[in-house]
C-alpha atoms as a PDB file:
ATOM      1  CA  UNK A   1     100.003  90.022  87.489  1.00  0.00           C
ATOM      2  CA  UNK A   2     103.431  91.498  86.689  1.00  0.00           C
ATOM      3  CA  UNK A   3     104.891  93.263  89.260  1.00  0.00           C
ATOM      4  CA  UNK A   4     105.908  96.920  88.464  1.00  0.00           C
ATOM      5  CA  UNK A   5     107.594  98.602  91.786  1.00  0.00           C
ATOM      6  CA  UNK A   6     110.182  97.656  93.585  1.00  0.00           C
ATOM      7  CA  UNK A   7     107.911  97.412  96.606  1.00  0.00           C
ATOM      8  CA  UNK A   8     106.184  95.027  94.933  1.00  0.00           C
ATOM      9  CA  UNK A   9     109.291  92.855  93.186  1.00  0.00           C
ATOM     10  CA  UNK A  10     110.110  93.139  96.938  1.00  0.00           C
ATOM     11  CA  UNK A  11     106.295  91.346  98.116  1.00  0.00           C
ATOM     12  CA  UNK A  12     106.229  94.135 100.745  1.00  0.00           C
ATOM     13  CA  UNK A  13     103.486  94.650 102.474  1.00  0.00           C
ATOM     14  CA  UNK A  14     101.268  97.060 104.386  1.00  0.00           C
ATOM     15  CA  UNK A  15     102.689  97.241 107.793  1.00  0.00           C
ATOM     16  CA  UNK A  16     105.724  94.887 108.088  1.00  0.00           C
ATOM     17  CA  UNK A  17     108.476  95.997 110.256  1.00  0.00           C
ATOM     18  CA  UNK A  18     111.711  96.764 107.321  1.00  0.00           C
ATOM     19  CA  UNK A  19     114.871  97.471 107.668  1.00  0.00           C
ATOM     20  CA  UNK A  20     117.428  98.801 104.876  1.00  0.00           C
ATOM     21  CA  UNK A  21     121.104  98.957 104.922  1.00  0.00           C
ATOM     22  CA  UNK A  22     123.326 100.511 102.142  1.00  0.00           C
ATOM     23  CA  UNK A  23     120.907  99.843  99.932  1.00  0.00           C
ATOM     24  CA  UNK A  24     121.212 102.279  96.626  1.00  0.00           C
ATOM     25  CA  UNK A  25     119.504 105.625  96.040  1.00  0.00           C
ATOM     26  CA  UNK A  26     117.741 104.364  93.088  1.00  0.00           C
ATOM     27  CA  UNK A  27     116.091 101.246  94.620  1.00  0.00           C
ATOM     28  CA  UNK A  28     114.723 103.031  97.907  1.00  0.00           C
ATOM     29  CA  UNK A  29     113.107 105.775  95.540  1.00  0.00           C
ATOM     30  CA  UNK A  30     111.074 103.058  94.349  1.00  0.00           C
ATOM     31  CA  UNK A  31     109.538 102.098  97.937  1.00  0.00           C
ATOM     32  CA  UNK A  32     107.235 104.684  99.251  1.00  0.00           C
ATOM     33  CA  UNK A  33     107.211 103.496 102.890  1.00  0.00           C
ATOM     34  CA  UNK A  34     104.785 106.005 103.936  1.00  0.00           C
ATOM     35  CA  UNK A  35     102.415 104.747 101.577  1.00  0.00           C
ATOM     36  CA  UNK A  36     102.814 101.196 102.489  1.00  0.00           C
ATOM     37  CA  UNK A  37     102.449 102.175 105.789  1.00  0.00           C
ATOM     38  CA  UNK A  38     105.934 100.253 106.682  1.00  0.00           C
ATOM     39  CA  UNK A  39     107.243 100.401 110.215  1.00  0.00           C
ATOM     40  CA  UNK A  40     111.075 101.464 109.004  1.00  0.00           C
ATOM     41  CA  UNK A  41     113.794 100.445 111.573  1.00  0.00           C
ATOM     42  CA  UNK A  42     116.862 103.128 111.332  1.00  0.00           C
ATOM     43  CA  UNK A  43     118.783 100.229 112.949  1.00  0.00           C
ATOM     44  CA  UNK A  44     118.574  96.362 113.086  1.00  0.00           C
ATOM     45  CA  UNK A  45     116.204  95.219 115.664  1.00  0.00           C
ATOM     46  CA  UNK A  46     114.330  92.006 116.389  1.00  0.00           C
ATOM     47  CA  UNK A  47     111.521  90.891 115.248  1.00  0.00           C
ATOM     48  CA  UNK A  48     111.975  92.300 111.171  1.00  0.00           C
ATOM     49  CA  UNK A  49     109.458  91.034 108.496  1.00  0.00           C
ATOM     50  CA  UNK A  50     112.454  92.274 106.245  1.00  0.00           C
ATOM     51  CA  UNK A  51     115.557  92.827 105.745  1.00  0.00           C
ATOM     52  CA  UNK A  52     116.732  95.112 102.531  1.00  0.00           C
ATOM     53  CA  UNK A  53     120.995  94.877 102.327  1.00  0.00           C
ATOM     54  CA  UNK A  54     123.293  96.746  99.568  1.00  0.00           C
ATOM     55  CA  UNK A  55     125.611  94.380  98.439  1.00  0.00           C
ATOM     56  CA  UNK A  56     129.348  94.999  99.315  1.00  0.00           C
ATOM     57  CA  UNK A  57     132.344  93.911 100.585  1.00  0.00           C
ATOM     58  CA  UNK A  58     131.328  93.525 104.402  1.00  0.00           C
ATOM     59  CA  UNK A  59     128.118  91.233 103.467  1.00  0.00           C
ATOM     60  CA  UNK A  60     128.820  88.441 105.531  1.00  0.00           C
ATOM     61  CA  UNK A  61     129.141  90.466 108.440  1.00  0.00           C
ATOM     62  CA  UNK A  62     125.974  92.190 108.023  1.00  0.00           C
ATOM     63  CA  UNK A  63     124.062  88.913 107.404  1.00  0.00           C
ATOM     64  CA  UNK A  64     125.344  86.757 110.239  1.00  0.00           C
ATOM     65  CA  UNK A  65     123.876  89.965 112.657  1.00  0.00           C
ATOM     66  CA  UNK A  66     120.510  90.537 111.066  1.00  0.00           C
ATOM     67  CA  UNK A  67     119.224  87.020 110.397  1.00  0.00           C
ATOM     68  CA  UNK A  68     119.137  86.621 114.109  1.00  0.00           C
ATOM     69  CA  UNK A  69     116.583  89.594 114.114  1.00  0.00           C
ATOM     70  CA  UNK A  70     114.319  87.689 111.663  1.00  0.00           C
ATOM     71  CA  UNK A  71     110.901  86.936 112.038  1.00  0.00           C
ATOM     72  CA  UNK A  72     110.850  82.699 111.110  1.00  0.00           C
ATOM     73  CA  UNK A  73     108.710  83.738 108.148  1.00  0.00           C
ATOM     74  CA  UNK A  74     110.867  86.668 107.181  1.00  0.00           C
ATOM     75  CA  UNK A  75     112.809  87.641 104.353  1.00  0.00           C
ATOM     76  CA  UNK A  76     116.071  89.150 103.374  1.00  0.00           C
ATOM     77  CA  UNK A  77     116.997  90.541 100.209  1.00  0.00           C
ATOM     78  CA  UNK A  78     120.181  91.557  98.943  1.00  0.00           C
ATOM     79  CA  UNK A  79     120.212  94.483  96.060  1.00  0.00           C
ATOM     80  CA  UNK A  80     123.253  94.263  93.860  1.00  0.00           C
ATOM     81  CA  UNK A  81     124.961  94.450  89.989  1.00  0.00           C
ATOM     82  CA  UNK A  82     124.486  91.126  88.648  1.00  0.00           C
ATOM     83  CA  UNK A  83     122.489  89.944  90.983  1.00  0.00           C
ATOM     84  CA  UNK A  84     124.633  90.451  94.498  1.00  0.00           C
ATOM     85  CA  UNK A  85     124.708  87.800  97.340  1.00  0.00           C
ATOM     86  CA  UNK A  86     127.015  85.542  95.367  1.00  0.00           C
ATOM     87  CA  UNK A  87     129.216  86.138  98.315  1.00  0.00           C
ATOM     88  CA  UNK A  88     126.841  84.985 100.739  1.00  0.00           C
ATOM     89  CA  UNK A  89     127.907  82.465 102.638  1.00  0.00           C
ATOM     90  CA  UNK A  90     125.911  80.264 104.459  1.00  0.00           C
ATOM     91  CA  UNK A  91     123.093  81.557 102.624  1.00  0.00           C
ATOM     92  CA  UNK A  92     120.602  79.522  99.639  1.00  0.00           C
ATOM     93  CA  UNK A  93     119.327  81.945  97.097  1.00  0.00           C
ATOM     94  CA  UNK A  94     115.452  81.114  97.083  1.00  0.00           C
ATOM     95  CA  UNK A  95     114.525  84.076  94.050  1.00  0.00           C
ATOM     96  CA  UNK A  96     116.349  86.828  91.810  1.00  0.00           C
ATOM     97  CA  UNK A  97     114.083  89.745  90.590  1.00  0.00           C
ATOM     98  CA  UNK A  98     115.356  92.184  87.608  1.00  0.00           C
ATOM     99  CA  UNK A  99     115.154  95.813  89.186  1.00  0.00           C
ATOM    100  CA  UNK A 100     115.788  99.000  86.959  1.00  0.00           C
ATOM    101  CA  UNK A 101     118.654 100.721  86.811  1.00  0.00           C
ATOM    102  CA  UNK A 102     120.780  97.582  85.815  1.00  0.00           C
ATOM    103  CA  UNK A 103     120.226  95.923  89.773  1.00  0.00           C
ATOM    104  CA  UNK A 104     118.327  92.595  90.946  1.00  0.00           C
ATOM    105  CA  UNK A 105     116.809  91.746  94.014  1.00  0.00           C
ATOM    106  CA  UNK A 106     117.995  88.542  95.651  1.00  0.00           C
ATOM    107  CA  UNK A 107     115.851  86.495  98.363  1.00  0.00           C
ATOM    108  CA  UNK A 108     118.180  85.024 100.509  1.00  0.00           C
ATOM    109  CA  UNK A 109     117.827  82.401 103.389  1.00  0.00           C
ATOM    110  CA  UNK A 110     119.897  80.214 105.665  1.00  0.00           C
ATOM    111  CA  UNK A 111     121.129  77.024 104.443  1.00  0.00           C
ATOM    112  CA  UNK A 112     120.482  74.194 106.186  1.00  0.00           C
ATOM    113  CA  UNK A 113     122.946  72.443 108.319  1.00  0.00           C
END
């Protein structure tokens, strides 16, 4: 099955606790959180099944903080032109997904040491 939302590019599901951080206009209109029943953080907190970031200049920073927060099984995506995260240290790309508007998701996770 071809996945057709962004919630669903995203493999979010009913429930998990998300949290999103600059991410564009045009990418959070395709997640209807209510819907999905989504516990949305307004601010980083531990214990997140996800982690949605915009891509930008102060990445690193933002990643080093919130991957502390994780659940182990949790996942982090970066939203971006051209893919985003490229920048992200530290960091193994594990997935890109095409989004509309010209973006892509990327899964993200630590690299091992």
């Amino acid at each position: 099955m071809h996945a057709t939302t962004v919630a669903e590019c995203l493999d979010l599901q009913p429930g998990q606790k998300i949290w999103f951080d600059a991410v564009p206009d045009a990418v959070l209109a395709g997640i209807d959180a209510e819907a999905l029943q989504l516990q949305v953080e307004l601010a980083p907190s531990a214990g997140l099944d996800v982690a949605v970031l915009g891509d930008g200049p102060d990445l690193a920073d933002r990643l080093s903080s919130v991957v502390q927060l994780m659940q182990p099984a949790g996942a982090i995506w970066v939203i971006g032109d051209n893919g985003g995260a490229d920048d992200a240290a530290h960091f193994t790309v594990t997935r890109r997904v095409p989004l509309d508007a010209g973006m892509t998701a990327t899964r993200i996770v630590p690299a091992a040491h």
